[in-house]
C-alpha atoms as a PDB file:
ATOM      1  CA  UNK A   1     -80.015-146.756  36.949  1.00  0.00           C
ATOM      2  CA  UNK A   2     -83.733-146.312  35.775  1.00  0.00           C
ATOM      3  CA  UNK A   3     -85.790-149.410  36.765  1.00  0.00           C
ATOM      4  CA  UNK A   4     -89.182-149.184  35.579  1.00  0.00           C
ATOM      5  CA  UNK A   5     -91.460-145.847  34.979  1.00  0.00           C
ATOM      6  CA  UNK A   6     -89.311-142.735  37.297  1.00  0.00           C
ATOM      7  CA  UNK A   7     -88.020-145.631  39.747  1.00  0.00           C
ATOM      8  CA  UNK A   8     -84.675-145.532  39.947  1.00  0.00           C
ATOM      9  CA  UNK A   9     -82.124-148.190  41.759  1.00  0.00           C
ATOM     10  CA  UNK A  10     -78.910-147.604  43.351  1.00  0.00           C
ATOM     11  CA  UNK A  11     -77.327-150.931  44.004  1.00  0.00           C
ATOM     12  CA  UNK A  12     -74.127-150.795  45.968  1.00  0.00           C
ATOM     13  CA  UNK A  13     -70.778-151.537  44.536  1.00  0.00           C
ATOM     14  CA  UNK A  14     -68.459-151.015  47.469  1.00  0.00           C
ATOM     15  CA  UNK A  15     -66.765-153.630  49.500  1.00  0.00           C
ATOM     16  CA  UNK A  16     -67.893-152.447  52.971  1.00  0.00           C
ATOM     17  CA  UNK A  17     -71.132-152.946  53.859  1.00  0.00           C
ATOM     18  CA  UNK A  18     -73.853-150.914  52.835  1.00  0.00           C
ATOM     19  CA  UNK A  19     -77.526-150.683  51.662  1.00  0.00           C
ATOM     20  CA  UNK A  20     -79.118-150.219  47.859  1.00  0.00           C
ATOM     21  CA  UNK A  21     -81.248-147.310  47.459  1.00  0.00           C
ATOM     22  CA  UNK A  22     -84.086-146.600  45.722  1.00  0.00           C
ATOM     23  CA  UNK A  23     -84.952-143.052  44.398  1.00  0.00           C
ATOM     24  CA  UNK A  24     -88.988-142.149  42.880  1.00  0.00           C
ATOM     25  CA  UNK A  25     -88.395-138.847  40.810  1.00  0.00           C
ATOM     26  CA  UNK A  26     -90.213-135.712  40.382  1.00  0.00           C
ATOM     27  CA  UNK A  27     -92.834-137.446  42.712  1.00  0.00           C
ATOM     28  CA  UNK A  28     -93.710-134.806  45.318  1.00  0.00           C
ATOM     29  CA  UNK A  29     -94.402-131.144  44.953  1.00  0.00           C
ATOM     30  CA  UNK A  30     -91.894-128.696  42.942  1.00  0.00           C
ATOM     31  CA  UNK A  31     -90.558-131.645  41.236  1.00  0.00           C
ATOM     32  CA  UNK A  32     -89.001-133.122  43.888  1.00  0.00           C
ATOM     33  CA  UNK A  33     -87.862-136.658  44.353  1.00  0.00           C
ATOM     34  CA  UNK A  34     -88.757-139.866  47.332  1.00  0.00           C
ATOM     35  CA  UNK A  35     -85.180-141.501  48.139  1.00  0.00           C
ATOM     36  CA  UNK A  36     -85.471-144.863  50.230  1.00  0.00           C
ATOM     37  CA  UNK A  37     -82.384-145.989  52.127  1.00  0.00           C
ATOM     38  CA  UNK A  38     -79.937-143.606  51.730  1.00  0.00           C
ATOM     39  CA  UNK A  39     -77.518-145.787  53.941  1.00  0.00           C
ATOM     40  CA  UNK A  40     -74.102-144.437  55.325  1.00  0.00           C
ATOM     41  CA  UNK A  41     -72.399-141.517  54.976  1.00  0.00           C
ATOM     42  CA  UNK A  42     -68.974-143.323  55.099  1.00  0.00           C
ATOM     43  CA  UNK A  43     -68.894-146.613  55.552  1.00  0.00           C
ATOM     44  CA  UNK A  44     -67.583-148.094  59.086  1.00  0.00           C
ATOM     45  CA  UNK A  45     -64.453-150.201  58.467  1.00  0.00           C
ATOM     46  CA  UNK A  46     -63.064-149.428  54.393  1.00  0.00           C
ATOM     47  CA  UNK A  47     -64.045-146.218  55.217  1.00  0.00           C
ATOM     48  CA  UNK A  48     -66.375-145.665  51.539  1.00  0.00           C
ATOM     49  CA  UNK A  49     -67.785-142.702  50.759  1.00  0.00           C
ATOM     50  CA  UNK A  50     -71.641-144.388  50.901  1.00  0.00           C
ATOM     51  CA  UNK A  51     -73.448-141.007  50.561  1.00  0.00           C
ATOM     52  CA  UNK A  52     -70.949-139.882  48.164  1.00  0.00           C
ATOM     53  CA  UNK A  53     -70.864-142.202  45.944  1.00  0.00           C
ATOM     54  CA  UNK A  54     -74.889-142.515  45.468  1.00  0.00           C
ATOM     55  CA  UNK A  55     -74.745-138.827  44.655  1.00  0.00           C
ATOM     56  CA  UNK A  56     -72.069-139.651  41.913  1.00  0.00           C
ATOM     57  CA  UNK A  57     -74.629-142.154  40.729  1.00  0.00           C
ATOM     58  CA  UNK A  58     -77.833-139.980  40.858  1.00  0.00           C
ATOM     59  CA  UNK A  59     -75.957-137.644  38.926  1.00  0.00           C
ATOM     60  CA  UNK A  60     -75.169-139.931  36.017  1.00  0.00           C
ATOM     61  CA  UNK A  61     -79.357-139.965  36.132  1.00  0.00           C
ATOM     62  CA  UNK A  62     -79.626-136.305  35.841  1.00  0.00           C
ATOM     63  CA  UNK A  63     -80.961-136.355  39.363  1.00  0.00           C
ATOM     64  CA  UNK A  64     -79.851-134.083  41.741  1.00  0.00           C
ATOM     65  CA  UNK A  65     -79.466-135.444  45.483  1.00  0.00           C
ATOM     66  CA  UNK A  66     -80.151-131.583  46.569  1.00  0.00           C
ATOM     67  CA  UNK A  67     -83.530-131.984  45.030  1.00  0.00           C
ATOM     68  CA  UNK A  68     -84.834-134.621  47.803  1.00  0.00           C
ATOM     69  CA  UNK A  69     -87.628-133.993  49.692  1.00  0.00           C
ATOM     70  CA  UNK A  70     -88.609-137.110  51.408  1.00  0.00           C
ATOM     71  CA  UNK A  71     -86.481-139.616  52.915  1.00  0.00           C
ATOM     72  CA  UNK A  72     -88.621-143.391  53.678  1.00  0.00           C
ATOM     73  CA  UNK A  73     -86.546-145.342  56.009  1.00  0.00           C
ATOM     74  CA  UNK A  74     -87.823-149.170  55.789  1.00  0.00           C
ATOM     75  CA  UNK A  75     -85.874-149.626  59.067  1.00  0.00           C
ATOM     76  CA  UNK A  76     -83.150-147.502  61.389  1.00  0.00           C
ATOM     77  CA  UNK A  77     -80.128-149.637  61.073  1.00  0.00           C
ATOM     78  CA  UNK A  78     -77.031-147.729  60.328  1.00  0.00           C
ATOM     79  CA  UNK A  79     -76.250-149.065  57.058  1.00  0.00           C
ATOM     80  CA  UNK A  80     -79.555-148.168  56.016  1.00  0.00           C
ATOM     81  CA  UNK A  81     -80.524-144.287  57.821  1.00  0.00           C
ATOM     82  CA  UNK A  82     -77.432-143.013  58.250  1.00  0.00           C
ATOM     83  CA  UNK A  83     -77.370-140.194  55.718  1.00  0.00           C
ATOM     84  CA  UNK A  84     -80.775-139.193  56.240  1.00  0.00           C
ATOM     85  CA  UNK A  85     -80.145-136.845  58.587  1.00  0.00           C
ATOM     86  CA  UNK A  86     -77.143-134.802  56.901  1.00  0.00           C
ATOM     87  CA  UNK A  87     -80.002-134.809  53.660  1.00  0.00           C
ATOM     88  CA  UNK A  88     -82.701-133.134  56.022  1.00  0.00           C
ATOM     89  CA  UNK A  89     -79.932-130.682  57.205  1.00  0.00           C
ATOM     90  CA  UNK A  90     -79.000-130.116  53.907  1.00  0.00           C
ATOM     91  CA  UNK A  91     -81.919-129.993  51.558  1.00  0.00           C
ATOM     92  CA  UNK A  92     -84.651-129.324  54.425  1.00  0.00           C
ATOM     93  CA  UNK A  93     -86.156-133.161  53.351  1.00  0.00           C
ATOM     94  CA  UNK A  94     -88.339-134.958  55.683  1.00  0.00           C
ATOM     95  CA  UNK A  95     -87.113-138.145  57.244  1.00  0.00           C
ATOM     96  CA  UNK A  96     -89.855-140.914  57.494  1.00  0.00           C
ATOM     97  CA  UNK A  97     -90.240-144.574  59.549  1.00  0.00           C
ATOM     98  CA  UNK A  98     -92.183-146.329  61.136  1.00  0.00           C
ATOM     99  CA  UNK A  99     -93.098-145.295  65.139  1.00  0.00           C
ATOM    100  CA  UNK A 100     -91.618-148.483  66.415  1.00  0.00           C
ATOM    101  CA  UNK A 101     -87.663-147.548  64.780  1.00  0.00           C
ATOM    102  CA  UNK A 102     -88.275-144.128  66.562  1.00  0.00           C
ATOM    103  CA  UNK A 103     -85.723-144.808  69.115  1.00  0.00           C
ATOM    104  CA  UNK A 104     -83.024-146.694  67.732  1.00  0.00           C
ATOM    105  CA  UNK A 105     -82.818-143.770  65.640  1.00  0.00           C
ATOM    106  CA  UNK A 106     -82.906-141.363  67.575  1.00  0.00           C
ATOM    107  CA  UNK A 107     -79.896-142.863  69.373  1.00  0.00           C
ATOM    108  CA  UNK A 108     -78.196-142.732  66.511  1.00  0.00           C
ATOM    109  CA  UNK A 109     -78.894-138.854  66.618  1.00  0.00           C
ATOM    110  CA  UNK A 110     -81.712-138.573  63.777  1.00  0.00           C
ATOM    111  CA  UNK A 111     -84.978-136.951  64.055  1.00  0.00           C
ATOM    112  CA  UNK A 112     -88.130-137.944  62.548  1.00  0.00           C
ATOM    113  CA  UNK A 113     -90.354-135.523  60.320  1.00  0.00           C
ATOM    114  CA  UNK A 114     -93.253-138.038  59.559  1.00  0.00           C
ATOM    115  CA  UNK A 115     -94.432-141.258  60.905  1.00  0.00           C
ATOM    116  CA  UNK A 116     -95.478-144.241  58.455  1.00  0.00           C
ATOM    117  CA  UNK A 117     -98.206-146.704  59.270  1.00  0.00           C
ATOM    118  CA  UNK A 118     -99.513-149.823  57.416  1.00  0.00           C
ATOM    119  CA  UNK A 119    -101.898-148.269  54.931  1.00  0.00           C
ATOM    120  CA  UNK A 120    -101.682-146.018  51.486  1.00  0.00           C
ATOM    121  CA  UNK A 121     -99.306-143.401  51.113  1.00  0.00           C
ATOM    122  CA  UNK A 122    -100.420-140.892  48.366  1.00  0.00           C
ATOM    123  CA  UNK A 123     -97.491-138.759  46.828  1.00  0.00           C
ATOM    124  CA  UNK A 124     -98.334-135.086  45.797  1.00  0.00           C
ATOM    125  CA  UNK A 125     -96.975-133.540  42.518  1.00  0.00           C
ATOM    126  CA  UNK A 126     -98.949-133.387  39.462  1.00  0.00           C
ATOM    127  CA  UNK A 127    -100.124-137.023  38.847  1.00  0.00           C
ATOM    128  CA  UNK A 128    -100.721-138.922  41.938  1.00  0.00           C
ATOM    129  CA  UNK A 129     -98.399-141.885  42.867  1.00  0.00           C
ATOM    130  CA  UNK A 130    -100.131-144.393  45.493  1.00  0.00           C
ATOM    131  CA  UNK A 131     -98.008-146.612  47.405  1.00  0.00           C
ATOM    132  CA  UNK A 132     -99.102-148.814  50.296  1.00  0.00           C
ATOM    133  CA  UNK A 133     -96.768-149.141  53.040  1.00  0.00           C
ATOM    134  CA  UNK A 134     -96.439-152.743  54.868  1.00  0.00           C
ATOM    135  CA  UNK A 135     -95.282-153.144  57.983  1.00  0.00           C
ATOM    136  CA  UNK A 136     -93.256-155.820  58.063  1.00  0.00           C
ATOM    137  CA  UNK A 137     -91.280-156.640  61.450  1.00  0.00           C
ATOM    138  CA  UNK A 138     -88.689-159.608  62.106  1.00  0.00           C
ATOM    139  CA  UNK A 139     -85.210-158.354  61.207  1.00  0.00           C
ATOM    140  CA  UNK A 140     -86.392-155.083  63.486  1.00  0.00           C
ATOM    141  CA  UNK A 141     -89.359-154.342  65.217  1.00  0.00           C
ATOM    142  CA  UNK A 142     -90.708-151.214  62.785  1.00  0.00           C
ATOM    143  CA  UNK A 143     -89.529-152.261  59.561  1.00  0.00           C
ATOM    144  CA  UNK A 144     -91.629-151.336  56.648  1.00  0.00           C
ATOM    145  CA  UNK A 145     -91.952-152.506  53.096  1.00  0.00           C
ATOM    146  CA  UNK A 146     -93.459-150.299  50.273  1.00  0.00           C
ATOM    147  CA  UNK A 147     -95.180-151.467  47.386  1.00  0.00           C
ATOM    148  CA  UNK A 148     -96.124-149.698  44.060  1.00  0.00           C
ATOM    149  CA  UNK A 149     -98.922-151.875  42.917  1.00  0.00           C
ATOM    150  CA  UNK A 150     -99.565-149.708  39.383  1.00  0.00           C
ATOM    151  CA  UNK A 151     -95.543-151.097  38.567  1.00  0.00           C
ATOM    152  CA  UNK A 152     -95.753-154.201  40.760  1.00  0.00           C
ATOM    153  CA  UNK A 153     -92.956-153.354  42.738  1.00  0.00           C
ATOM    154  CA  UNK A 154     -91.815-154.098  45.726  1.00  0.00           C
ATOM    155  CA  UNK A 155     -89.126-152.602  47.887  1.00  0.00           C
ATOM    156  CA  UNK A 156     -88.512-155.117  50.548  1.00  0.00           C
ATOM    157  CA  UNK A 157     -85.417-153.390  52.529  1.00  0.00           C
ATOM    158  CA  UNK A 158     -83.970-156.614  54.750  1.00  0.00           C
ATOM    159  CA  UNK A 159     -87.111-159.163  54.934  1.00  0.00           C
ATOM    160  CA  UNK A 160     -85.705-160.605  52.005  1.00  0.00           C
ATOM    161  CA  UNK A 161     -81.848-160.157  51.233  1.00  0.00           C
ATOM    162  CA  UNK A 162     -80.141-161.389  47.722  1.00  0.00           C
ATOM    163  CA  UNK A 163     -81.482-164.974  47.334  1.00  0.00           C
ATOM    164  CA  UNK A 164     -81.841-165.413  51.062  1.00  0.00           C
ATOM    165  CA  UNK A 165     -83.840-164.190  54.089  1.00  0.00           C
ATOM    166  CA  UNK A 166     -83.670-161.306  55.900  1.00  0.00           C
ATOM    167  CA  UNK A 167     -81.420-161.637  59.238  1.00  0.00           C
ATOM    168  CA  UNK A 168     -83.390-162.184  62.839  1.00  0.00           C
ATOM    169  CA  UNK A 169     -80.284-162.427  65.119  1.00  0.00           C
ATOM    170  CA  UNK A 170     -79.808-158.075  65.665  1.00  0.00           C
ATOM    171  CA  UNK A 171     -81.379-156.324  68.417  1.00  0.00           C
ATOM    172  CA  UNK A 172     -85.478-156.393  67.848  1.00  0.00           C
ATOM    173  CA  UNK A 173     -84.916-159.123  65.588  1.00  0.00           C
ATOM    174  CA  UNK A 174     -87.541-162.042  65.442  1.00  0.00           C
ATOM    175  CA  UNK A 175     -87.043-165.257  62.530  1.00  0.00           C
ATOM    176  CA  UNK A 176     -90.894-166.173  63.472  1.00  0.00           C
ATOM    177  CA  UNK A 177     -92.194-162.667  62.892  1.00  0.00           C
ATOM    178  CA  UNK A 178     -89.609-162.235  59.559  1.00  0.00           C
ATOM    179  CA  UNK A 179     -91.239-165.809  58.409  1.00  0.00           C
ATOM    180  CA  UNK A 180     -94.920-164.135  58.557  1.00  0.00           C
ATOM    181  CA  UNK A 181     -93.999-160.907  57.113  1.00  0.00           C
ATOM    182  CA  UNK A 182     -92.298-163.018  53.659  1.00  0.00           C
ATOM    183  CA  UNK A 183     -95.316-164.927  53.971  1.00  0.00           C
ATOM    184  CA  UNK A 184     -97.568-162.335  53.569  1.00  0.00           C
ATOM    185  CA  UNK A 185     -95.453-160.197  51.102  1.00  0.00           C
ATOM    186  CA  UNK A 186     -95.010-163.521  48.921  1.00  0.00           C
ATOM    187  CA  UNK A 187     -99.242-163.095  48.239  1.00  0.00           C
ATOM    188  CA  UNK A 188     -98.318-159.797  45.973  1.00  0.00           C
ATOM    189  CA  UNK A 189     -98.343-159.317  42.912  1.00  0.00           C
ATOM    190  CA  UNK A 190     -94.648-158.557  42.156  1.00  0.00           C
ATOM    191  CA  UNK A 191     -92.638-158.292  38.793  1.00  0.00           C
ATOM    192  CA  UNK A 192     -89.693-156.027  40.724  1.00  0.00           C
ATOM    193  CA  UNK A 193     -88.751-157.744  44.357  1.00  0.00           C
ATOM    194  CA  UNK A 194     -86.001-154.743  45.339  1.00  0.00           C
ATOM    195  CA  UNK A 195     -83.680-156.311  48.431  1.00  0.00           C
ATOM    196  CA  UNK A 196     -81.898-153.740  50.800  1.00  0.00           C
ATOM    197  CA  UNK A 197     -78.504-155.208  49.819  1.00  0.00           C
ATOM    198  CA  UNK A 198     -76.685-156.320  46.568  1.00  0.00           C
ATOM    199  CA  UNK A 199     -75.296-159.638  48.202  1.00  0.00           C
END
């Protein structure tokens, strides 16, 4: 579903758990796309095709998931980087995060292309796209946010779920740290607040 401008959301309608996703097209070089979150590949106990099913729904869009170049992971939990590595094996994408969700990925067996730090991340492509990455730690220790300030949008992953906060009781998790990082995310400017999950 187109959001705003070429920002597209996936919200997920399964019954297992699972993350949204959020897609920027035609942002990078050849006219390829950004995909955040791609989530799981089948989910763990209804046993959902995850990555299916967004495909299905890209489609719909006109978008093609073989024509993703960059995968941003705002954090490595399962339910949210799962599918990025079978993308970079199949399309050749780069998978992104931040330095301090390098291992808990890697345990779960991905590999990291790119590293993202707190600062602006400028998109190739024809017209420049400018998005500052946040890092914003408490439901894991690396987790990013990313916000397009030309839109004022802000994809917030799990600091903020659907009407709620973001969980602190996983592994890495920290309510103090989470209650800083909505702090200072609540000071943006922000017409589109984009959770990591529908409920």
């Amino acid at each position: 579903m187109r959001l705003v401008s070429n920002l597209y959301a996936y919200v997920w309608q399964g019954q297992d758990n699972n993350c949204n996703s959020y897609l920027l097209a035609n942002v990078l070089k050849d006219g390829k796309h950004l995909l955040v979150d791609p989530g799981h590949i089948i989910t763990p106990f209804y046993r959902e095709p995850g990555l299916g099913r967004l495909a299905k729904e890209m489609e719909k869009d006109g978008i093609d998931i073989g024509a993703i170049g960059l995968v941003v992971l705002t954090h490595s939990h399962p339910d949210h980087c799962e599918a990025a590595g079978l993308i970079r094996e199949q399309n050749g994408a780069l998978v992104s995060l931040h330095k301090a969700e390098e291992e808990m990925y890697k345990r779960l067996g991905g590999k990291v292309d790119m590293y993202l730090e707190e600062g602006e991340l400028v998109l190739g492509g024809e017209s420049k796209l400018r998005l500052n990455i946040l890092h914003s730690p408490g439901h894991s220790p690396g987790h990013i946010s990313i916000y397009w300030p030309g839109e004022k949008v802000l994809i917030a992953g799990d600091v903020i779920f659907y009407r709620s906060t973001g969980r602190w009781d996983l592994p890495g998790g920290n309510g103090k740290t989470l209650k800083q990082s909505i702090r200072r995310l609540s000071e943006l400017d922000i017409e589109y607040l984009l959770c990591g999950h529908p409920y």
